[in-house]
N, C-alpha and C. Protein backbone atom coordinates (compact mmCIF):
# COMPACT_ATOMS: atom_id res chain seq x y z
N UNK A 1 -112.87 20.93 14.94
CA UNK A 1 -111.59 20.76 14.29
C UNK A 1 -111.58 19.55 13.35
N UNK A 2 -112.04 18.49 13.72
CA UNK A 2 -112.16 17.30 13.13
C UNK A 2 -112.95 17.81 11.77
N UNK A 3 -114.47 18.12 11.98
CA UNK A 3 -114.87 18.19 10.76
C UNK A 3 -114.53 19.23 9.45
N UNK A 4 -113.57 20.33 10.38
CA UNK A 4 -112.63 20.88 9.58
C UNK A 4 -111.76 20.42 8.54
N UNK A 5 -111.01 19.45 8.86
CA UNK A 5 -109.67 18.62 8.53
C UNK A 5 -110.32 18.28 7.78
N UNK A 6 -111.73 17.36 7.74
CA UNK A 6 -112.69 16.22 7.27
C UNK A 6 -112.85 17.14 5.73
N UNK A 7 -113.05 18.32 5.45
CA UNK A 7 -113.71 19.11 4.34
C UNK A 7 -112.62 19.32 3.90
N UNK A 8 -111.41 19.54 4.18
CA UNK A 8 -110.26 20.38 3.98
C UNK A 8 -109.59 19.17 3.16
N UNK A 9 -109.71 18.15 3.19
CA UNK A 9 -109.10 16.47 2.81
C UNK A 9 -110.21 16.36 1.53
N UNK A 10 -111.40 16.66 1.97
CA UNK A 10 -112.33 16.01 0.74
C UNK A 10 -111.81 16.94 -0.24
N UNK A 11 -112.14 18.42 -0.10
CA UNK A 11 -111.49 19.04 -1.04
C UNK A 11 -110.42 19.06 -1.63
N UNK A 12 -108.82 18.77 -1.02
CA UNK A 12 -107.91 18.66 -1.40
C UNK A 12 -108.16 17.02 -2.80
N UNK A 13 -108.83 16.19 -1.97
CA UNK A 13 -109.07 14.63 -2.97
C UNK A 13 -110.17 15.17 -4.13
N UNK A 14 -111.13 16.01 -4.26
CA UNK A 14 -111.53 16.30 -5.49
C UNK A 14 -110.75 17.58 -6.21
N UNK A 15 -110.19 17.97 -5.89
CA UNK A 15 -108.83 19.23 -6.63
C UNK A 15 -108.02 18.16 -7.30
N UNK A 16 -107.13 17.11 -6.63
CA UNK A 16 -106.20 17.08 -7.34
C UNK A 16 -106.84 15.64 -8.02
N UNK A 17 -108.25 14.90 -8.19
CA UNK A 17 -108.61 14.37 -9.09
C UNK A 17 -108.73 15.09 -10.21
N UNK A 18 -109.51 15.74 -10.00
CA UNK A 18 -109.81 16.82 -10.98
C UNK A 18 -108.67 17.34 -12.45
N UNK A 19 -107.54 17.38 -11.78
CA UNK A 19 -106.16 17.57 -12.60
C UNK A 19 -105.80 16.20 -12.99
N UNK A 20 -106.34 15.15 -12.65
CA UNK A 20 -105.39 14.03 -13.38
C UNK A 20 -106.41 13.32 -14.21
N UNK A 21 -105.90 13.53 -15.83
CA UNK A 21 -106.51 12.45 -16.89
C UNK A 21 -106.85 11.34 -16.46
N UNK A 22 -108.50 10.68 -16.40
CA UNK A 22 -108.77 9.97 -16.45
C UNK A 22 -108.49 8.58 -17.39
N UNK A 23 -108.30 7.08 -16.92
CA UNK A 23 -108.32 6.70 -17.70
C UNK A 23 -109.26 5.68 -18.52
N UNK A 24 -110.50 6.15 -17.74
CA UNK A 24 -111.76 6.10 -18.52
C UNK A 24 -112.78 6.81 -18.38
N UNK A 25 -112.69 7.87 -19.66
CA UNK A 25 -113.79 8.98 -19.35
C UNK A 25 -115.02 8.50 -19.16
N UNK A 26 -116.06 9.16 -18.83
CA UNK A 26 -117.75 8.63 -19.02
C UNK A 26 -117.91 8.74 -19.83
N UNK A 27 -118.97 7.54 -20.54
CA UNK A 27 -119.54 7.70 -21.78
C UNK A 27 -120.24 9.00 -21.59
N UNK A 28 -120.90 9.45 -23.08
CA UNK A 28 -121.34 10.62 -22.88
C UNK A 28 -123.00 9.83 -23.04
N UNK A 29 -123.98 10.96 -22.77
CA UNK A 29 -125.13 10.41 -22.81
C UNK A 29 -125.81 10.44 -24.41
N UNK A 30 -126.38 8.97 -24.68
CA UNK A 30 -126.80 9.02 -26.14
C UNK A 30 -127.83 8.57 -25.61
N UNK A 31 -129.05 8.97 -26.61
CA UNK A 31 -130.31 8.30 -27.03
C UNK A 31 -130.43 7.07 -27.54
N UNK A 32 -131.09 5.80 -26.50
CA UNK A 32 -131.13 4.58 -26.53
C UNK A 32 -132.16 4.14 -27.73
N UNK A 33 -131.95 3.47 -28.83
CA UNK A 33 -133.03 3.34 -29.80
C UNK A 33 -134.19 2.93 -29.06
N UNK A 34 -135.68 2.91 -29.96
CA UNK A 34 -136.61 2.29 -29.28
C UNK A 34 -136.45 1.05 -29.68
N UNK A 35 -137.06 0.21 -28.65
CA UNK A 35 -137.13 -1.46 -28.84
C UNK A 35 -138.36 -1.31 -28.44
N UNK A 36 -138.88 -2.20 -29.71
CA UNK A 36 -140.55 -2.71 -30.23
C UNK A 36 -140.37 -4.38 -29.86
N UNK A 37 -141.73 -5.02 -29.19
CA UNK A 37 -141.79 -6.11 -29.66
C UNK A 37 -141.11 -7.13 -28.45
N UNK A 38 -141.54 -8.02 -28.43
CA UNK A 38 -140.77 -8.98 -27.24
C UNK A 38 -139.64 -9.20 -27.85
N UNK A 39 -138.81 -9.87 -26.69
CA UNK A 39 -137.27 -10.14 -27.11
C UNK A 39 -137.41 -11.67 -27.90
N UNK A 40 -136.71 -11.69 -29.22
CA UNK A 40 -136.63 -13.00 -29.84
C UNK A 40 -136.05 -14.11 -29.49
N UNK A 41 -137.27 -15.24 -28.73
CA UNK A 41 -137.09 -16.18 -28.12
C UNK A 41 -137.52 -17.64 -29.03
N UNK A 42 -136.67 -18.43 -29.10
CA UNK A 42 -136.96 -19.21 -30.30
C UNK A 42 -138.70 -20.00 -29.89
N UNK A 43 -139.55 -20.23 -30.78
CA UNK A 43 -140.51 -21.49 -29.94
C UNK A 43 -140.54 -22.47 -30.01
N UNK A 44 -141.60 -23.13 -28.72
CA UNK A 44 -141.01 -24.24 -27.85
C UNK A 44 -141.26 -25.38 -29.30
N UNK A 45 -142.42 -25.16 -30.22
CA UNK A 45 -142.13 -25.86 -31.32
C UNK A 45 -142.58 -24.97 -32.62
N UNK A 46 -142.33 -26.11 -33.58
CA UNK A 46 -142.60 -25.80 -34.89
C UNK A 46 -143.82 -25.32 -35.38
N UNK A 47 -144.82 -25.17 -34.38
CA UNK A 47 -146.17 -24.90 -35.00
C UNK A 47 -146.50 -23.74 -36.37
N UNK A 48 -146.71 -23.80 -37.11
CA UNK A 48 -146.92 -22.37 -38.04
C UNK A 48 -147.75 -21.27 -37.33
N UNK A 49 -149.07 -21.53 -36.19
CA UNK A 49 -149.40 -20.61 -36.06
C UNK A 49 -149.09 -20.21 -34.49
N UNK A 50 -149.32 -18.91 -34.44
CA UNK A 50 -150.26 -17.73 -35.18
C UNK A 50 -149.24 -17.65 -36.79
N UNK A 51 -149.96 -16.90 -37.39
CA UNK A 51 -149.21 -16.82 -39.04
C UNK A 51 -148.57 -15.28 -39.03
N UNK A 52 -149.28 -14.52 -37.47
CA UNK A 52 -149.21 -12.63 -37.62
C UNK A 52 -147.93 -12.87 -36.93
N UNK A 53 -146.71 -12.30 -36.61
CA UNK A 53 -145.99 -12.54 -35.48
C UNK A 53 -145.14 -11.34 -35.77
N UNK A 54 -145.11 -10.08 -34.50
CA UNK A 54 -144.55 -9.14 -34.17
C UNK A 54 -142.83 -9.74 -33.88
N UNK A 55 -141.57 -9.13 -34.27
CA UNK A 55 -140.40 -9.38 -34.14
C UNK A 55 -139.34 -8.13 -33.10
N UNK A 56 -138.79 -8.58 -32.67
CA UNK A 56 -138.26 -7.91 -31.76
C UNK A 56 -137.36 -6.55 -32.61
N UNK A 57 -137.28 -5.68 -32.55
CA UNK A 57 -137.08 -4.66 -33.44
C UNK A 57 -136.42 -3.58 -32.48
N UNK A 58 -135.32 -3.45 -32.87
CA UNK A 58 -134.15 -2.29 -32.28
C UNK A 58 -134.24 -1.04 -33.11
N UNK A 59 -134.99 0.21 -33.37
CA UNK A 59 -134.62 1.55 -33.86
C UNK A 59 -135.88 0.99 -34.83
N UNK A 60 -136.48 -0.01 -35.08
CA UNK A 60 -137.23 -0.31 -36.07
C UNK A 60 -138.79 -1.00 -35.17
N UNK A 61 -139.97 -0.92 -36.09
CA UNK A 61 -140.63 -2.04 -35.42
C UNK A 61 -141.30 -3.19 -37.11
N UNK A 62 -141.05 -4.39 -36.14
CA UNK A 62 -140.89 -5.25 -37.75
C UNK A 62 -142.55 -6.81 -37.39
N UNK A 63 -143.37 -6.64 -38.20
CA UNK A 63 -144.16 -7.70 -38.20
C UNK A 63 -143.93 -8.60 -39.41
N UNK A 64 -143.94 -9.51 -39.52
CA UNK A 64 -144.37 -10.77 -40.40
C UNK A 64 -145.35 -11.77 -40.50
N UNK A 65 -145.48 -11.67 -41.61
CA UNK A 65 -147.02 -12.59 -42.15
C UNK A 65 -146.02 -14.27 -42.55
N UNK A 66 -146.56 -15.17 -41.94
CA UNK A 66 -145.91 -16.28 -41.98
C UNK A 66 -146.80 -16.95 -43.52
N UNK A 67 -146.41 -17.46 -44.47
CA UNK A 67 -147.20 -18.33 -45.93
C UNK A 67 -146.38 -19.90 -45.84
N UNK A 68 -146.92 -20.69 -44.65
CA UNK A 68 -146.17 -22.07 -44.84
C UNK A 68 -147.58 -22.70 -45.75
N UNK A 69 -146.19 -23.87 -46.17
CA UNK A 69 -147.42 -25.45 -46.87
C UNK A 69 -148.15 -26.01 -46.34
N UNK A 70 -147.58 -26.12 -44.73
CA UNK A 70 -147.92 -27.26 -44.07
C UNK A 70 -148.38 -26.47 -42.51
N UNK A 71 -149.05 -27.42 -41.45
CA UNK A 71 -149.29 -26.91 -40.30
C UNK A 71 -148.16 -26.65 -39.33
N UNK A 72 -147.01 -27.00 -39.50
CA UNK A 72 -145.89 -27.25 -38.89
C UNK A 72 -144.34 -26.59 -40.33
N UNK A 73 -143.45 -25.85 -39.71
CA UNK A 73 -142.73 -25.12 -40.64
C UNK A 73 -141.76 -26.34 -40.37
N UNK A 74 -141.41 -26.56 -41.75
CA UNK A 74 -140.15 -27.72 -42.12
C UNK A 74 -139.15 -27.40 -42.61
N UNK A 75 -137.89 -27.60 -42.34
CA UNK A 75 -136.62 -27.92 -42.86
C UNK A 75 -136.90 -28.45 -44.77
N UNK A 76 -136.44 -27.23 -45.42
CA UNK A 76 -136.67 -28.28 -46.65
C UNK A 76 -137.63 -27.75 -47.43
N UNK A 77 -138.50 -27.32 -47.05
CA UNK A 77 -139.25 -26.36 -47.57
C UNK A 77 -139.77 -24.79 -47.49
N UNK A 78 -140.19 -24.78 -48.57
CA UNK A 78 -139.94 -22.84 -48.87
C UNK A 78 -141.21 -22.26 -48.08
N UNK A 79 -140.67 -21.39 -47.30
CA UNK A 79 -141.45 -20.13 -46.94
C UNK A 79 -141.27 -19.04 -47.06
N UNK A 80 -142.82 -18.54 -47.70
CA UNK A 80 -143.05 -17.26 -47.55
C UNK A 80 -143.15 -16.81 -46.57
N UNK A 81 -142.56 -15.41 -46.53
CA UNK A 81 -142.70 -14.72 -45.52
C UNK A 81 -142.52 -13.02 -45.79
N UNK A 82 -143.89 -12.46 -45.67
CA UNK A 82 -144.33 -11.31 -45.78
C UNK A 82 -143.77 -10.31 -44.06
N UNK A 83 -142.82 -9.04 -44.93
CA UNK A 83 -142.10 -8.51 -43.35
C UNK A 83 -142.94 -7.27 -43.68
N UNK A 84 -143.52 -6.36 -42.58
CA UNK A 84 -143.79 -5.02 -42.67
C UNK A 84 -142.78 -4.56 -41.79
N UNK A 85 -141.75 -3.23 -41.89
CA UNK A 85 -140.44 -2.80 -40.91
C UNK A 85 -140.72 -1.17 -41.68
N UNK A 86 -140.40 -0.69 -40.45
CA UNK A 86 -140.18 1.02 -40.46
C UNK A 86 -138.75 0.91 -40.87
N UNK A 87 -138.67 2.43 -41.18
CA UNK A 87 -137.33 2.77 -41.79
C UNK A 87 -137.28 2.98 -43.23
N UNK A 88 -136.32 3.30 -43.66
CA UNK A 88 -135.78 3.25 -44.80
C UNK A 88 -135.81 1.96 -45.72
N UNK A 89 -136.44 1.46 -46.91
CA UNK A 89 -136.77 0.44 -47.77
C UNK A 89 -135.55 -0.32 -48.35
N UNK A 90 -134.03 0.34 -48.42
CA UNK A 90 -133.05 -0.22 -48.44
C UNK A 90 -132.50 -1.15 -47.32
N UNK A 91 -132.91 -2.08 -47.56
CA UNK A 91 -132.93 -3.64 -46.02
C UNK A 91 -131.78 -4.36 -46.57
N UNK A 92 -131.74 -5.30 -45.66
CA UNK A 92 -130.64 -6.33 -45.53
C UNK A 92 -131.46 -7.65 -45.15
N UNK A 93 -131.87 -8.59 -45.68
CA UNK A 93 -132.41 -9.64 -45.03
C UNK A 93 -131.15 -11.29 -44.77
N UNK A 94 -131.77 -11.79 -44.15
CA UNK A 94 -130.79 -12.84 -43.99
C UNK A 94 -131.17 -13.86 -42.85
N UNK A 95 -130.89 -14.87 -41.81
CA UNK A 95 -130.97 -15.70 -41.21
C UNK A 95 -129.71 -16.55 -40.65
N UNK A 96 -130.14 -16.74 -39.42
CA UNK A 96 -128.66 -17.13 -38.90
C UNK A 96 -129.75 -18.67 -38.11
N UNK A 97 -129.22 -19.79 -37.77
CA UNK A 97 -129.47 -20.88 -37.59
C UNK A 97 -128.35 -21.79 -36.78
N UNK A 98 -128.88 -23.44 -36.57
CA UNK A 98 -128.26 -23.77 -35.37
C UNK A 98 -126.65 -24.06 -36.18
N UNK A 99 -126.06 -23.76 -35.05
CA UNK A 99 -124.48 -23.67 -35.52
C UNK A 99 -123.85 -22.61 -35.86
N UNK A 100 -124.30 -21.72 -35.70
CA UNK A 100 -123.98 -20.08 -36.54
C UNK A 100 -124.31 -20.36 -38.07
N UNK A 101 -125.13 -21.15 -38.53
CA UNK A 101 -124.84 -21.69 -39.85
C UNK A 101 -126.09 -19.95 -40.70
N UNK A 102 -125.28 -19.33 -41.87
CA UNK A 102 -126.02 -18.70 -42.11
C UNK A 102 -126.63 -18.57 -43.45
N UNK A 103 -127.76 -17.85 -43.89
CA UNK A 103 -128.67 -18.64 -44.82
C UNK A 103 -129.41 -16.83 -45.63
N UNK A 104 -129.27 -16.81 -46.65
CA UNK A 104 -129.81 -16.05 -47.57
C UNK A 104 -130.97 -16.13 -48.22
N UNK A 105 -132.18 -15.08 -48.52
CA UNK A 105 -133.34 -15.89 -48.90
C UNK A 105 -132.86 -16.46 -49.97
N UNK A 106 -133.84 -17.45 -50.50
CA UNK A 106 -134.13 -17.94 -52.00
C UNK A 106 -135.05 -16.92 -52.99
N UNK A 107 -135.70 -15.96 -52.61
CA UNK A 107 -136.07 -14.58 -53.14
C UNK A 107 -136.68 -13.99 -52.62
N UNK A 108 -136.47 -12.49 -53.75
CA UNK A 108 -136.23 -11.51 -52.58
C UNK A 108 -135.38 -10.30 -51.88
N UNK A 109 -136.02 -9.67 -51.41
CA UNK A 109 -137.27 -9.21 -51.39
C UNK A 109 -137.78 -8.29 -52.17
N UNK A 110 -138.53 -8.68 -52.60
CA UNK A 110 -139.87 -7.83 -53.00
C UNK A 110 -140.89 -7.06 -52.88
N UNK A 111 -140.52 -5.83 -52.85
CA UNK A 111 -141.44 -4.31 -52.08
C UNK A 111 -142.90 -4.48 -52.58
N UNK A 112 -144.15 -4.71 -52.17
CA UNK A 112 -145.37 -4.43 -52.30
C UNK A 112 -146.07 -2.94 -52.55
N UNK A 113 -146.85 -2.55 -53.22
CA UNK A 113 -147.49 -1.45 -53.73
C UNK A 113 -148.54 -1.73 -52.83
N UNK A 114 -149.36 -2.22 -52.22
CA UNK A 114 -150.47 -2.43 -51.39
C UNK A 114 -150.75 -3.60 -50.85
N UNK A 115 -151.54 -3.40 -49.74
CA UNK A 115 -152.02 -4.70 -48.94
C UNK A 115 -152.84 -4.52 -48.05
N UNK A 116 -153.64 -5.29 -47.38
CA UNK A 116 -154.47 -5.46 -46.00
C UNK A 116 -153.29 -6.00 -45.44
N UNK A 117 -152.18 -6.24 -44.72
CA UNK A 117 -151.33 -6.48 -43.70
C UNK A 117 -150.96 -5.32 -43.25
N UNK A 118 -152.40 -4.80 -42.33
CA UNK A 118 -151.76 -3.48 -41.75
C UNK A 118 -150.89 -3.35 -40.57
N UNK A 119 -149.85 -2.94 -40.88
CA UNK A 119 -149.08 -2.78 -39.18
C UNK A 119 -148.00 -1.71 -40.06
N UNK A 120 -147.29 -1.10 -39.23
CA UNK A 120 -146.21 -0.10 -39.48
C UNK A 120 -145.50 -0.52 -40.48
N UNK A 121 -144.88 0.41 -41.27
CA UNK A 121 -143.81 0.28 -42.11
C UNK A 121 -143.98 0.20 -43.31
N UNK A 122 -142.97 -0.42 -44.73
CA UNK A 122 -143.29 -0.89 -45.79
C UNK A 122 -143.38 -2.21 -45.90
N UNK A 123 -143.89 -2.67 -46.94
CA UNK A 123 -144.33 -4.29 -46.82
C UNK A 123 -143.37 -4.91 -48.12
N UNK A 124 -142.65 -6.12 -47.93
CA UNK A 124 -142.29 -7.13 -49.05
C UNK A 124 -142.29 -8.19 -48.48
N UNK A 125 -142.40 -9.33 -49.85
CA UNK A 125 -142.15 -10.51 -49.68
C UNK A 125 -140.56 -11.06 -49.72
N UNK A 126 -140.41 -12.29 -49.24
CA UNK A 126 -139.19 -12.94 -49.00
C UNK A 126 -139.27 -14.19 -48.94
N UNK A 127 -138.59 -15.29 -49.49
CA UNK A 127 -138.71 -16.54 -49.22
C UNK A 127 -137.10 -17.18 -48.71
N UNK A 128 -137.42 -17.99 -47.97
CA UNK A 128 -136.36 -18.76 -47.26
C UNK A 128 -136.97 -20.07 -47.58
N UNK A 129 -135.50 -21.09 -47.67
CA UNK A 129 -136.06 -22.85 -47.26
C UNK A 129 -134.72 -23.03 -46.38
N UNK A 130 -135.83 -22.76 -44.83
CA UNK A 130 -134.51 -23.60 -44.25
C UNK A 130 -133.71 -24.56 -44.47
N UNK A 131 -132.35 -25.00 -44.35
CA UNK A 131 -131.98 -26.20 -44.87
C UNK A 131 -131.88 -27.91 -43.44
N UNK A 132 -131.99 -27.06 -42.47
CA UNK A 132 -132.01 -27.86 -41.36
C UNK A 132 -133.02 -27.27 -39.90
N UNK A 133 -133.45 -28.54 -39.25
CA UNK A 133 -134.26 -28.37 -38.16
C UNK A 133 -133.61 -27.58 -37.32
N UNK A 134 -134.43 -26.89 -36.02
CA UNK A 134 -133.82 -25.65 -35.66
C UNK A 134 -133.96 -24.55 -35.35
N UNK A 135 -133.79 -23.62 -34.40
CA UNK A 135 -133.86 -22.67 -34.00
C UNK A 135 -132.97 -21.37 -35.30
N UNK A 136 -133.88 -20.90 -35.65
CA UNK A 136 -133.79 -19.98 -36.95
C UNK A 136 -133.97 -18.23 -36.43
N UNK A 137 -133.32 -17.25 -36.68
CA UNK A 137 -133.56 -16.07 -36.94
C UNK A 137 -133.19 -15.09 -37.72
N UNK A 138 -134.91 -14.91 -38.35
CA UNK A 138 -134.48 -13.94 -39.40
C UNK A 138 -134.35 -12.03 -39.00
N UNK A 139 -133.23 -12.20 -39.79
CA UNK A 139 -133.23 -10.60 -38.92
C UNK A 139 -133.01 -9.72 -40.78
N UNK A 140 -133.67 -8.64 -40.60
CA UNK A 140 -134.14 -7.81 -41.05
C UNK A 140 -133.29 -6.24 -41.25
N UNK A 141 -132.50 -5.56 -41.60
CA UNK A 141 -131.61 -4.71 -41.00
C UNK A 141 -131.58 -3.28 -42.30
N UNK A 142 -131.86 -1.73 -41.83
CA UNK A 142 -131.94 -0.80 -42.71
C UNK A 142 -131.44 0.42 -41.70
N UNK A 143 -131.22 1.67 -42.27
CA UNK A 143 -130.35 2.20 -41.64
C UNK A 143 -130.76 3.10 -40.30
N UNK A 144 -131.94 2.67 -39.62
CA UNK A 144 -133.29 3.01 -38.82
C UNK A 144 -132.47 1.39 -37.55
N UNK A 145 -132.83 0.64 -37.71
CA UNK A 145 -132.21 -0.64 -37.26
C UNK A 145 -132.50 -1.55 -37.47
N UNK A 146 -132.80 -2.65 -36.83
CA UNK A 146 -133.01 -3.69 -37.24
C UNK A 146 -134.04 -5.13 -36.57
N UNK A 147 -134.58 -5.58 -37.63
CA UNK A 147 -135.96 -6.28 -36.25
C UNK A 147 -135.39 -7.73 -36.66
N UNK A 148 -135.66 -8.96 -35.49
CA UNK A 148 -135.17 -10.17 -35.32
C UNK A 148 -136.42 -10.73 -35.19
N UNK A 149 -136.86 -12.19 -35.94
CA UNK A 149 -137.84 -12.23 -35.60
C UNK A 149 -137.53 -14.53 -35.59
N UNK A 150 -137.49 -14.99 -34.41
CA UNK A 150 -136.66 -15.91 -34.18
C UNK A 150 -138.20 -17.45 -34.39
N UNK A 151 -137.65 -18.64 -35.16
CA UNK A 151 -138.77 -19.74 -35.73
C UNK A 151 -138.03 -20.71 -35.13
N UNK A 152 -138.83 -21.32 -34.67
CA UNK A 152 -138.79 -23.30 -34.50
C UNK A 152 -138.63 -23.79 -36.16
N UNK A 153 -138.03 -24.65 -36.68
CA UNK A 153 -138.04 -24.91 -38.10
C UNK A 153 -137.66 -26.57 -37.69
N UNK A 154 -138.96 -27.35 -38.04
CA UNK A 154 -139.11 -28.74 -37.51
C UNK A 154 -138.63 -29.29 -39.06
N UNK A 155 -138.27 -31.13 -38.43
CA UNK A 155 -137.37 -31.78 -39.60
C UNK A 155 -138.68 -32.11 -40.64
């Protein structure tokens, strides 16, 4: 009798859920982009190298060729910086820095016809001069998604 009642209750509690509008449906299920690349963690310093450095990349996968002056990347001065990124060649480049402070290249970019920087995608150049020391990331963005690729930028 008991486990009678017991089924007779569950059922009655999924019937009359069932009839009442939720007021938060389930998401429905979407396809999670791929994420390439470690997550963009600033480093512990300014060193320039390695010069190859894979960027954390959402729907995209994004490498950059680092072109500093010096052994150590400075505040103040211009770097090149060569991106290879999948997707679509219509990009968005840009940089965000300490403070939310945000920063546009100085030129750029510039689509390449060829290269030995083999890794996925299309290749251009870009230059930035940071303007302050700092945890820097340049993020990269086309309609595929978008790769982050995060610098120590010493004074």
């Amino acid at each position: 009798m008991v486990v009678k009642l017991s089924l007779a209750m569950t059922a009655l509690v999924l019937l009359a859920s069932s009839c009442t509008p939720s007021a938060h449906p389930a998401p429905s299920p979407a396809a999670s982009p791929t994420v390439f690349g470690p997550p963009a963690q600033c480093p512990p310093t300014a060193t320039a190298a390695p010069d190859t450095r894979q960027a954390y990349g959402v729907g995209v996968e994004m490498w950059a060729l680092l072109f500093p002056t010096e052994s150590d990347l400075r505040a103040g001065r211009e770097l090149k910086i060569v991106v290879r990124i999948t997707g679509p060649a219509d990009v968005s480049v840009g940089a965000t820095g300490p403070g939310g402070r945000t920063l546009t290249p100085a030129w750029g970019p510039e689509w390449h016809g060829g290269s030995t920087f083999e890794h996925p995608g299309g290749e251009f150049g870009v230059g930035f001069t940071f303007p302050a020391a700092g945890c820097w990331t340049l993020r990269v963005s086309n309609t595929a998604g978008h790769g982050d690729l995060a610098l120590r930028i010493g004074p």
